[in-house]
N, C-alpha and C. Protein backbone atom coordinates (compact mmCIF):
# COMPACT_ATOMS: atom_id res chain seq x y z
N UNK A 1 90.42 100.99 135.38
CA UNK A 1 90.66 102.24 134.69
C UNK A 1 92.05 102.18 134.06
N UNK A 2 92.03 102.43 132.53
CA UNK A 2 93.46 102.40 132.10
C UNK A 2 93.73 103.69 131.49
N UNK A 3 95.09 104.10 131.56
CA UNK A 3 95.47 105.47 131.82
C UNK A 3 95.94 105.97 129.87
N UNK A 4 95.50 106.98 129.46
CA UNK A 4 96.07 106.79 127.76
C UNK A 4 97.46 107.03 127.56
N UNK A 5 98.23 106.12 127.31
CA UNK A 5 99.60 106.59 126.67
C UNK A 5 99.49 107.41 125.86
N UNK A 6 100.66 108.60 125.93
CA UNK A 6 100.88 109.55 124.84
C UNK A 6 101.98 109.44 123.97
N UNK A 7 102.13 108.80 122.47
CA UNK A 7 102.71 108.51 122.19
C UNK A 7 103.13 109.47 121.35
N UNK A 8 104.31 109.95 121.15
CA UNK A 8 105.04 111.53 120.69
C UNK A 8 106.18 111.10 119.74
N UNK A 9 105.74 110.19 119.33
CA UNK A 9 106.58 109.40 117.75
C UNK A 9 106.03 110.12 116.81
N UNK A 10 107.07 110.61 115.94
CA UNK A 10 107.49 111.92 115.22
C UNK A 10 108.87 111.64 114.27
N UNK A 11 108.96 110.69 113.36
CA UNK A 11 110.05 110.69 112.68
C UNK A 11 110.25 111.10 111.54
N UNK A 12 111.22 112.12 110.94
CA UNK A 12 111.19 112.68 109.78
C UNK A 12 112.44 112.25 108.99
N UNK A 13 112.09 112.47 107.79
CA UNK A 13 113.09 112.08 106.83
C UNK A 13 113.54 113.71 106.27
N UNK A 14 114.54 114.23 107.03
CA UNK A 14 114.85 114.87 106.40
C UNK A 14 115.74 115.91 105.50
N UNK A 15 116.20 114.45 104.74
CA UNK A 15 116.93 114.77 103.63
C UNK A 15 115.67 114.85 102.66
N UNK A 16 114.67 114.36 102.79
CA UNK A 16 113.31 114.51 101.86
C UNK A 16 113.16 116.21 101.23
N UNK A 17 113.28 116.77 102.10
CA UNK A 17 113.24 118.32 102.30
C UNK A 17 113.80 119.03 101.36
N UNK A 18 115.05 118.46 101.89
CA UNK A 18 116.28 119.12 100.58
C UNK A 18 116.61 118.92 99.49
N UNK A 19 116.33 117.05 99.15
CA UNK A 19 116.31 116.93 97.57
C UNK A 19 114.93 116.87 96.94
N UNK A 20 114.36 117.30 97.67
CA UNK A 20 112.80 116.91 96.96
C UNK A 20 111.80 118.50 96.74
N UNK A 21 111.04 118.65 95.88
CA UNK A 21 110.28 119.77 95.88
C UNK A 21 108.68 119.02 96.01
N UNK A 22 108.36 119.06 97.13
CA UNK A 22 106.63 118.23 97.44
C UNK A 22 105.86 118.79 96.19
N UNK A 23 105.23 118.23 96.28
CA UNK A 23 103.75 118.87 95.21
C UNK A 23 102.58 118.70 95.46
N UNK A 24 102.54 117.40 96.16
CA UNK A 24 100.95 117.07 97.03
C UNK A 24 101.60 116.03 98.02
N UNK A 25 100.63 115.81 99.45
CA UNK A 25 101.05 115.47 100.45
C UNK A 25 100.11 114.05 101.26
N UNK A 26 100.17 113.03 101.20
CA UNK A 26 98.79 112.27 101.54
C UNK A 26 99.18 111.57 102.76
N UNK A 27 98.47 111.08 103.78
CA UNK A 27 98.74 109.95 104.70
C UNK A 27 97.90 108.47 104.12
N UNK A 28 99.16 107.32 104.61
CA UNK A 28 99.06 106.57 104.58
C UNK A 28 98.86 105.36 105.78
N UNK A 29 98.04 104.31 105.79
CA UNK A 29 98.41 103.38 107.01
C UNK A 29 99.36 102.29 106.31
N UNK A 30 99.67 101.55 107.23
CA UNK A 30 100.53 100.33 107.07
C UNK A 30 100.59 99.14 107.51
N UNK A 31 100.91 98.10 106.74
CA UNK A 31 100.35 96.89 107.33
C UNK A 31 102.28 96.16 107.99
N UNK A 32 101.71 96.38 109.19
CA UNK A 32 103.04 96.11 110.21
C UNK A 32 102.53 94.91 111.14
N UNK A 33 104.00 94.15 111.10
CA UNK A 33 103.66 92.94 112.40
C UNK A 33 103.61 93.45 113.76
N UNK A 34 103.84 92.54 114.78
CA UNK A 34 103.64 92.82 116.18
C UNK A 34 105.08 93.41 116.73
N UNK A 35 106.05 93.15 116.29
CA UNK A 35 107.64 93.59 116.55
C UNK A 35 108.11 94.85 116.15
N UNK A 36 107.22 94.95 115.05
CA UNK A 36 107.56 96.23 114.08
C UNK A 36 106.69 97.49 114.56
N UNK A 37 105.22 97.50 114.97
CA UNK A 37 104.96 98.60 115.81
C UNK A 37 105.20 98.82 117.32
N UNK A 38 106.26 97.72 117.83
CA UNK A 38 106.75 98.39 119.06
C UNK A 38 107.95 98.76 118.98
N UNK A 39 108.57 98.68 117.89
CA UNK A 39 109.71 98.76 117.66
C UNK A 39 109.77 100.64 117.54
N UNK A 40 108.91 100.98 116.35
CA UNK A 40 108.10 102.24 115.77
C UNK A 40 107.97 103.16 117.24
N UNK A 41 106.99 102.59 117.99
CA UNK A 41 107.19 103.26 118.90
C UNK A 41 107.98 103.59 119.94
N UNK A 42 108.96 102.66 120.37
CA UNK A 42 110.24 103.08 120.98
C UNK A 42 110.94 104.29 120.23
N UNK A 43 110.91 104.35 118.90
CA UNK A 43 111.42 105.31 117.78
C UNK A 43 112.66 105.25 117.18
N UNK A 44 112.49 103.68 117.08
CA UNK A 44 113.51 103.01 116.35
C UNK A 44 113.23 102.64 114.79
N UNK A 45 113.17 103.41 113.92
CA UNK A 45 113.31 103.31 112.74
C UNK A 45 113.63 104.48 112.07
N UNK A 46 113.70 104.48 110.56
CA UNK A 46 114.57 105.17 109.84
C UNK A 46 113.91 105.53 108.52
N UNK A 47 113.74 106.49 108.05
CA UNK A 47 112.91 106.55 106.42
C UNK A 47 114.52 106.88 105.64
N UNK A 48 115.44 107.05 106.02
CA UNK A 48 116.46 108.02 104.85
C UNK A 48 116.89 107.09 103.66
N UNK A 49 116.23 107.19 102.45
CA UNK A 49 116.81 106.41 101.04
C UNK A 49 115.75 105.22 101.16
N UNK A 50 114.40 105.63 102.00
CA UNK A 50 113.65 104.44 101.38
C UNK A 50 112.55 105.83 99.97
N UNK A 51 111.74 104.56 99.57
CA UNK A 51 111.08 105.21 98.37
C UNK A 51 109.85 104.22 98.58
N UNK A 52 108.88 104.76 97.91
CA UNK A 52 107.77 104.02 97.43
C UNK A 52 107.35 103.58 96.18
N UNK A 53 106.46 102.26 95.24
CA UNK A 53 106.65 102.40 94.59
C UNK A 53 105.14 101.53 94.52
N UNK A 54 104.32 101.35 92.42
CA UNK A 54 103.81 100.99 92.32
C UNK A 54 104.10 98.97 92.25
N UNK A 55 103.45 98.29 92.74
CA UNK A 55 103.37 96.44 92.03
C UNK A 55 101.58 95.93 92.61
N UNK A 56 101.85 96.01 90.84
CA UNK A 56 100.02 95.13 91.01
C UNK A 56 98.87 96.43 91.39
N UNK A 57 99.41 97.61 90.81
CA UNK A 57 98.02 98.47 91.46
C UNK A 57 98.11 98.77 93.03
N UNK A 58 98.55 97.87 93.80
CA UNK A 58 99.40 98.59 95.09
C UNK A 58 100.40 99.39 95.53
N UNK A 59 100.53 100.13 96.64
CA UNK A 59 101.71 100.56 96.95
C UNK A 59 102.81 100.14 98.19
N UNK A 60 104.02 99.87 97.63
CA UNK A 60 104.90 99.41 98.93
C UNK A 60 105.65 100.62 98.96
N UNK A 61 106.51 100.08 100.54
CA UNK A 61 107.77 101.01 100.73
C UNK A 61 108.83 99.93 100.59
N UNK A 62 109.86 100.58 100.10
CA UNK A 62 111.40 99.96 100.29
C UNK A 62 112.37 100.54 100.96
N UNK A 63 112.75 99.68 101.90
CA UNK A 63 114.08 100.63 102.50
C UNK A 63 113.87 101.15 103.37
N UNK A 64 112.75 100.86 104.32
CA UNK A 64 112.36 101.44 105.65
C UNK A 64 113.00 100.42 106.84
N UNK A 65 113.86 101.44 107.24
CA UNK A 65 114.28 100.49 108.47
C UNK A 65 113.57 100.47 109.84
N UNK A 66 113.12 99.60 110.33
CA UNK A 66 112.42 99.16 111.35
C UNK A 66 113.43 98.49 112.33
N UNK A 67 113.66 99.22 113.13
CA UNK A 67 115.23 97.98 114.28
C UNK A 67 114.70 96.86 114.67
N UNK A 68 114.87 95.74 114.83
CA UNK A 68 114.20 94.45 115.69
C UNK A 68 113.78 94.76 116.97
N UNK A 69 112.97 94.63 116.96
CA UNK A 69 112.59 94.88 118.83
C UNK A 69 113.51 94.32 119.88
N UNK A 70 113.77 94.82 121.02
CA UNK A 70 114.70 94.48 121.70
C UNK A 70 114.35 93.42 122.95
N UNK A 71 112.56 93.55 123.12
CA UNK A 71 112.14 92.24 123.29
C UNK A 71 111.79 90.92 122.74
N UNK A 72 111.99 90.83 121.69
CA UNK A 72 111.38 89.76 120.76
C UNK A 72 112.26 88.92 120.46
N UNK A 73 111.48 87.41 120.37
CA UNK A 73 112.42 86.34 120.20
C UNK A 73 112.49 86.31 118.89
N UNK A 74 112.63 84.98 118.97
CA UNK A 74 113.27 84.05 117.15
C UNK A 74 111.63 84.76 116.42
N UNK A 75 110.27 85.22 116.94
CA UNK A 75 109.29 85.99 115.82
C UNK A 75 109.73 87.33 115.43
N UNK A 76 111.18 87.99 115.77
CA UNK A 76 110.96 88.91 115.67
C UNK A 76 111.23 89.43 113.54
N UNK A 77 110.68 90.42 113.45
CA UNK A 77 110.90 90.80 111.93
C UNK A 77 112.15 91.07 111.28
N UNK A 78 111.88 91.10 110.27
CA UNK A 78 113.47 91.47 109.32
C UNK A 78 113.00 93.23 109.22
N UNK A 79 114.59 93.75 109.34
CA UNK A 79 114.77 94.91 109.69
C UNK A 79 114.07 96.25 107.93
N UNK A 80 114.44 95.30 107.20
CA UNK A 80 114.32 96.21 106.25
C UNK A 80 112.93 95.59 104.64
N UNK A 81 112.65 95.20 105.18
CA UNK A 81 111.34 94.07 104.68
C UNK A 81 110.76 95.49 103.72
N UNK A 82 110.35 94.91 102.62
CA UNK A 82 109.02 95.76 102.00
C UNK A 82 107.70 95.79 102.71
N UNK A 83 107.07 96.57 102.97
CA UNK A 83 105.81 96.85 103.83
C UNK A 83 104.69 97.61 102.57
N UNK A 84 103.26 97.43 102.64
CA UNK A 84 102.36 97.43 101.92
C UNK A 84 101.81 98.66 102.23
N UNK A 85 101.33 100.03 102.11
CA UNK A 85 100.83 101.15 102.21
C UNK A 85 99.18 101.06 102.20
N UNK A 86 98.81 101.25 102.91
CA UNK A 86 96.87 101.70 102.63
C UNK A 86 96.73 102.72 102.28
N UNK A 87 95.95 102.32 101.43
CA UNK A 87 95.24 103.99 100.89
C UNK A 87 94.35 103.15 100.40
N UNK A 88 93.22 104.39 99.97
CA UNK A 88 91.69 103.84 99.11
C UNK A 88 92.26 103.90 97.62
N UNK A 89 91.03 103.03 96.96
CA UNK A 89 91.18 103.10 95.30
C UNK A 89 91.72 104.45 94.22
N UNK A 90 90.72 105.45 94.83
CA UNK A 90 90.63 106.88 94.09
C UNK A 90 92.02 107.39 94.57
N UNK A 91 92.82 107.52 95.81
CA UNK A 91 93.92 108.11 95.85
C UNK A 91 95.28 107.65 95.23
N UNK A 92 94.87 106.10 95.33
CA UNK A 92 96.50 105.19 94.04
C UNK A 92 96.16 105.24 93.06
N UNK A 93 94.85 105.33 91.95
CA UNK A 93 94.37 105.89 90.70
C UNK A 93 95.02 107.10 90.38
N UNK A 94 95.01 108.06 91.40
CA UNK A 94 95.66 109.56 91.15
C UNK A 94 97.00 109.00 91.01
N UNK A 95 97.25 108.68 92.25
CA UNK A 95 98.92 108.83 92.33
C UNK A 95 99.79 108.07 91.37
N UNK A 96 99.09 106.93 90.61
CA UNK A 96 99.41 106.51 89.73
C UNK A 96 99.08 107.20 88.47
N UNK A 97 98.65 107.63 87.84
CA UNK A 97 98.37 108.72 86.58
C UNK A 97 99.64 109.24 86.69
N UNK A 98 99.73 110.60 88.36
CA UNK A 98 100.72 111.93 88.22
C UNK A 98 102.18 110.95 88.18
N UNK A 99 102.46 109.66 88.61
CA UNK A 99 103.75 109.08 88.14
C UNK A 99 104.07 108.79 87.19
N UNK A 100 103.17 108.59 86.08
CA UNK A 100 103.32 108.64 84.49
C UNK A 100 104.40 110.01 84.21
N UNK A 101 104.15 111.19 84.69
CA UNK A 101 104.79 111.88 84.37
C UNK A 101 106.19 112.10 84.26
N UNK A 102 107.57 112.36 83.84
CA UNK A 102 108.70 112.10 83.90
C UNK A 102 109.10 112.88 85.22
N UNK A 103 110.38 112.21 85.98
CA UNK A 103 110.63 113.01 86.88
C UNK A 103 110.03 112.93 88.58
N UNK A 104 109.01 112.53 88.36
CA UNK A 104 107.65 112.18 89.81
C UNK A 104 108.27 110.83 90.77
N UNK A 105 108.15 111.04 91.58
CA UNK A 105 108.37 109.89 92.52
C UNK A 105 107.79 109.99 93.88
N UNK A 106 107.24 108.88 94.83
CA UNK A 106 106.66 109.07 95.80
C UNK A 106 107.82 108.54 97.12
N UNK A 107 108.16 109.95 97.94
CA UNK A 107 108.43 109.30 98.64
C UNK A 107 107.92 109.27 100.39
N UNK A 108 108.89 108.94 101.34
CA UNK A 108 108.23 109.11 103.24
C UNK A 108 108.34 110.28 103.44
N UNK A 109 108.12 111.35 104.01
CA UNK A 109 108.01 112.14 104.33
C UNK A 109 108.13 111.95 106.06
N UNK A 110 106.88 111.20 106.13
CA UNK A 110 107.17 111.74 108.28
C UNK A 110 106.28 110.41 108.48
N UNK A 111 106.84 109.36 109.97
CA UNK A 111 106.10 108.14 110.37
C UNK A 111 105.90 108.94 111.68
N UNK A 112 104.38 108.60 111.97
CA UNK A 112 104.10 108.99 112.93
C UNK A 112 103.17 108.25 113.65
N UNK A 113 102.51 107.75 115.13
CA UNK A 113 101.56 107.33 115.55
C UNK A 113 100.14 108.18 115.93
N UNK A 114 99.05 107.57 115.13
CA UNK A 114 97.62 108.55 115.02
C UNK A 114 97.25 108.34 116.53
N UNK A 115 95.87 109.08 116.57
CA UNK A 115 95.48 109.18 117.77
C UNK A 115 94.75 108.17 118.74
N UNK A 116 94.57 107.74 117.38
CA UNK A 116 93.74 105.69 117.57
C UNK A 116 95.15 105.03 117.55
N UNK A 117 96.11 105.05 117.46
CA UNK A 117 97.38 104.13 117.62
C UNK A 117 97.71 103.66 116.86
N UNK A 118 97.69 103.98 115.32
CA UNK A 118 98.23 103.24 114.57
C UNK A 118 99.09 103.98 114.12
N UNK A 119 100.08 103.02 113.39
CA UNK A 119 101.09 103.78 112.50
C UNK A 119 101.02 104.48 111.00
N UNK A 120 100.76 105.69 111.29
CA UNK A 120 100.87 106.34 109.99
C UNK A 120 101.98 107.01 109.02
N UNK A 121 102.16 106.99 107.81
CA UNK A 121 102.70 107.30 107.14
C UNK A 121 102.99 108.21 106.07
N UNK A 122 103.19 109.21 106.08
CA UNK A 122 102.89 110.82 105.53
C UNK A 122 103.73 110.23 104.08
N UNK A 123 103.09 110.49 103.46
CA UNK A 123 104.32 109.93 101.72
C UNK A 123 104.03 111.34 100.68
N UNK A 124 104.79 112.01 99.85
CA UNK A 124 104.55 113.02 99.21
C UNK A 124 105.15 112.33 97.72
N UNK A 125 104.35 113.55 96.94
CA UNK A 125 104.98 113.20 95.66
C UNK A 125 105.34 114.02 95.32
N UNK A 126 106.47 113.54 94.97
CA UNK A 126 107.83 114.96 94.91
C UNK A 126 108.60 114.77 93.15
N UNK A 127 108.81 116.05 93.23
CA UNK A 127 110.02 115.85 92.16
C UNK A 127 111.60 116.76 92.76
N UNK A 128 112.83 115.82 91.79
CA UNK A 128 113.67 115.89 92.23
C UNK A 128 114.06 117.23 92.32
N UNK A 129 114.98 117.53 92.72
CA UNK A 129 115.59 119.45 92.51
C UNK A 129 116.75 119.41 92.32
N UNK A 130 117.07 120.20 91.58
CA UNK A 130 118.32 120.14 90.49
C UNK A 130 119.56 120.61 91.72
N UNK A 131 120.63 120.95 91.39
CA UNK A 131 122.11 121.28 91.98
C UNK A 131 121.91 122.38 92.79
N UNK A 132 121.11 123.81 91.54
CA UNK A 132 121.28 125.05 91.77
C UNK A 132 119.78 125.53 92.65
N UNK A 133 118.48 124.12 92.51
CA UNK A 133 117.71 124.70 93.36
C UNK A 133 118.05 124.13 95.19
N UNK A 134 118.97 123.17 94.86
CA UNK A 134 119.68 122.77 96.28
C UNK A 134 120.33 124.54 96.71
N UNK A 135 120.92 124.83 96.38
CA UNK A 135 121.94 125.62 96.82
C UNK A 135 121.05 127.32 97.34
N UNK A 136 119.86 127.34 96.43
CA UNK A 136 118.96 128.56 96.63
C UNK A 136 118.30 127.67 98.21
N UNK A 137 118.24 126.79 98.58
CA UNK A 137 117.08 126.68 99.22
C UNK A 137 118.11 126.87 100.55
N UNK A 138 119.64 126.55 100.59
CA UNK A 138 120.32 126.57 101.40
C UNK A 138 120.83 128.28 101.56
N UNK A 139 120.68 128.90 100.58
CA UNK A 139 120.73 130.55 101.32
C UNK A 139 119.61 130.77 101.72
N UNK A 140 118.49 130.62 100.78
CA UNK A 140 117.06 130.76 102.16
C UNK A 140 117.03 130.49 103.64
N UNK A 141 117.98 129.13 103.42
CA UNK A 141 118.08 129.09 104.91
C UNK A 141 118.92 129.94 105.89
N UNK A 142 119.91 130.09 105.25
CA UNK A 142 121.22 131.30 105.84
C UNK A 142 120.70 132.86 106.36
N UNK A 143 119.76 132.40 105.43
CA UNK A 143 118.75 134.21 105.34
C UNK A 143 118.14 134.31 106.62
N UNK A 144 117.24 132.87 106.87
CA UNK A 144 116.53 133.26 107.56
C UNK A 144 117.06 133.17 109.05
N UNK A 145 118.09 131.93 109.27
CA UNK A 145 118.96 132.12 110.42
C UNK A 145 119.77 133.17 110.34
N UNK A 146 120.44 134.34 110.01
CA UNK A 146 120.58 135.63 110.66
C UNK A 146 119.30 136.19 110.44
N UNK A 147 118.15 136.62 110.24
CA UNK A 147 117.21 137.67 110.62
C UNK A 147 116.70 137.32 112.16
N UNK A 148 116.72 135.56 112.15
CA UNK A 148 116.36 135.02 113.16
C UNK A 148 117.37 135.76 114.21
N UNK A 149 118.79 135.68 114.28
CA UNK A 149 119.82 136.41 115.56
C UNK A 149 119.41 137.42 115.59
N UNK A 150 119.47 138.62 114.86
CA UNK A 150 119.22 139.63 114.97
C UNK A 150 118.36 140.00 115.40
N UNK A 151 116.71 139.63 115.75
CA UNK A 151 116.03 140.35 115.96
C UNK A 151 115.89 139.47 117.45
């Protein structure tokens, strides 16, 4: 009888939040070595200033840091490697069209482990937000932390 690990890996990027305005939201899987999803799950990695991008009709990430595992020998991975995104045909068809548009970019949003154990990858396509919609989104927040004390 083997007992189910609960794995409560939950990593967010989020500076995503603040410079980005989402527009649509998709999960992704990922094609990771043996070092790199135990690494993931200890909750040693990092999305901040990676991006995604189109080569060949596929999608990679750049700039995802993955720490070396702290068991692994001379196999273990390089920390910041490009990694390959899954998705089906019809969803990189879309997502490739709405990047035609000026301005569009796909980026991580949240790495997380599914319920079958793999590593998933929340990626949005966002556009950037200017100076002054930074600064509105930061009194929204001010707003809502005092209504929050007060009541």
């Amino acid at each position: 009888m083997c007992a189910k690990i609960l794995n409560k890996v939950n990593i967010e990027n989020r500076r995503a939040k603040f410079d980005y305005q989402f527009i649509e939201k998709l999960v992704a899987g990922m094609i990771l070595t043996g070092t790199e999803i135990k690494s993931i799950r200890e909750g040693k990695a990092a999305l901040v200033d990676s991006y995604c991008y189109f080569r060949n009709n596929e999608l990679f990430i750049k700039n995802m840091n993955i720490s070396e595992y702290s068991e692994g020998t001379h196999y273990n991975h390089e920390p910041n490697r490009e990694r390959k995104l899954l998705l089906n045909k019809l969803e990189l068809n879309k997502l490739q069209k709405k990047m035609k548009d000026q301005g569009l970019t796909i980026i991580p949003v949240r790495l997380f482990i599914s319920d079958s154990g793999y590593a998933k990858l929340e990626i949005a396509l966002a556009k950037g937000k200017k100076e002054f919609d930074k600064r509105e989104s930061i009194k929204k927040r001010d707003i809502e932390r005092e209504t929050s004390r007060k009541f």
